[in-house]
Protein backbone atom coordinates (compact mmCIF):
# COMPACT_ATOMS: atom_id res chain seq x y z
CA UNK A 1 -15.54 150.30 -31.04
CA UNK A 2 -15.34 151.77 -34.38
CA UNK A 3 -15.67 155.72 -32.93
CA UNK A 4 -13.30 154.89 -30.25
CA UNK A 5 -10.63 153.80 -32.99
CA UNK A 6 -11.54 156.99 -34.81
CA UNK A 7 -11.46 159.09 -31.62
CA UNK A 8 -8.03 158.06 -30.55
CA UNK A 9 -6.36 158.23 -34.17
CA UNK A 10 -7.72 162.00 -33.69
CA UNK A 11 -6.53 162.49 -30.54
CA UNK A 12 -2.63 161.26 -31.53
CA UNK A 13 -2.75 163.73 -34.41
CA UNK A 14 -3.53 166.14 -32.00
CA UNK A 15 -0.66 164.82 -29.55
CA UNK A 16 1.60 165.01 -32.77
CA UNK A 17 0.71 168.62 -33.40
CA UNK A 18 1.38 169.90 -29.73
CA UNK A 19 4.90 168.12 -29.82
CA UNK A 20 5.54 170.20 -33.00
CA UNK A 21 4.14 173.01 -30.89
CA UNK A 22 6.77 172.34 -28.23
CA UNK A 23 9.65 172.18 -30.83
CA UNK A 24 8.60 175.46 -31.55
CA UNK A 25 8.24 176.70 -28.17
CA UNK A 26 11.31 174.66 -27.29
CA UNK A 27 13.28 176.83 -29.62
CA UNK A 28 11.65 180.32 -29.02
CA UNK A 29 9.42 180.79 -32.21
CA UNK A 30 6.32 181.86 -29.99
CA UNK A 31 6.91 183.66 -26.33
CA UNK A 32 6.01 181.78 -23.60
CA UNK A 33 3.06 184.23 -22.53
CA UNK A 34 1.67 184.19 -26.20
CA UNK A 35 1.98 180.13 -25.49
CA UNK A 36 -0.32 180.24 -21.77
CA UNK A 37 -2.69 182.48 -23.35
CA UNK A 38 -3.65 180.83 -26.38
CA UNK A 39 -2.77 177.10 -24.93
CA UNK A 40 -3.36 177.33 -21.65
CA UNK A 41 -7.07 176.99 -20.60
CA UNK A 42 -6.77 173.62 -22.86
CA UNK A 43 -3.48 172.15 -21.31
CA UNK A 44 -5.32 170.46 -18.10
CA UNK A 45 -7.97 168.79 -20.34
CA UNK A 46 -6.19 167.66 -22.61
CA UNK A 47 -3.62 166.23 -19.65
CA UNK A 48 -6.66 164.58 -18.08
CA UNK A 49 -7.38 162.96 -21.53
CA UNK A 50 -4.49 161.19 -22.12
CA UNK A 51 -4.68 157.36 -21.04
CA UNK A 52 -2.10 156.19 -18.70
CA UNK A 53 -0.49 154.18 -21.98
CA UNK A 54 -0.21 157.65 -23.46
CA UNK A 55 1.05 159.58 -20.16
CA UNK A 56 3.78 157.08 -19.88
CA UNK A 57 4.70 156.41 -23.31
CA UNK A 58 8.33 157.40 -24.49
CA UNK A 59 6.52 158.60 -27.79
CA UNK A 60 4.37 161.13 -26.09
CA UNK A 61 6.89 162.64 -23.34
CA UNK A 62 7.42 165.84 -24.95
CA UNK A 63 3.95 166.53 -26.05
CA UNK A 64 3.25 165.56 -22.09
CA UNK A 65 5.62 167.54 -20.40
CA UNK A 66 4.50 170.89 -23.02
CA UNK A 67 1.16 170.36 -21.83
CA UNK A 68 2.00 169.88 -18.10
CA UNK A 69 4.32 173.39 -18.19
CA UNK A 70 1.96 175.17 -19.65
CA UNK A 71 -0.68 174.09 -17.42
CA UNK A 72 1.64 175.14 -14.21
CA UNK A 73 2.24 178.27 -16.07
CA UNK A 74 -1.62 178.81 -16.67
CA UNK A 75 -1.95 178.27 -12.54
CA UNK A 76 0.32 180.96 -12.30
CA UNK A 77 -1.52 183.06 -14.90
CA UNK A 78 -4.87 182.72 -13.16
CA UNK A 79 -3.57 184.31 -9.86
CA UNK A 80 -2.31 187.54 -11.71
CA UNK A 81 -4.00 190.80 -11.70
CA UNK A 82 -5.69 192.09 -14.88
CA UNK A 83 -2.84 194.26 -16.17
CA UNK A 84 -0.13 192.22 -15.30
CA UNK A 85 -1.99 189.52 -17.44
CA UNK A 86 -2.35 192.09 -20.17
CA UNK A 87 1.21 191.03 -20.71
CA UNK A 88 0.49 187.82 -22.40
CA UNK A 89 -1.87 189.43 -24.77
CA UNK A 90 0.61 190.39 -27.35
């Protein structure tokens, strides 16, 4: 029960540093293709992480809906050629 505790206090700091990623995104610091590359092979898992408390929790809703856009945008990234993904490598 302990680890559990310990596991979810991790997993809200984690929450709380991908909503300060999506201020940051939100306001243009990092461009979206630098976001989906880095971020976006870990944006499903971490989705399919969250509890429903979490999912549905007004405290969580912009970490949430980061994740979920980068995860469509990561679909979308997948289907691309090679070169036209070299684009998001800068």
């Amino acid at each position: 029960d302990t680890l559990l505790a310990e596991s979810e206090a991790r997993f809200h700091l984690m929450l709380l540093e991908i909503e300060r990623l999506a201020v940051l995104a939100n306001n243009k610091a990092v461009p979206r293709k630098t976001q989906v590359y880095l971020f976006g092979s870990y944006a499903p898992t971490l989705l399919a992480l969250m509890t429903d408390a979490e999912r549905d929790s007004m405290f969580w809703e912009l970490a949430r809906a980061y994740l979920e856009g980068i995860a469509r945008d990561a679909e979308r990234y997948a289907k691309l050629s090679r070169s036209e993904r070299a684009q998001f490598w800068r």
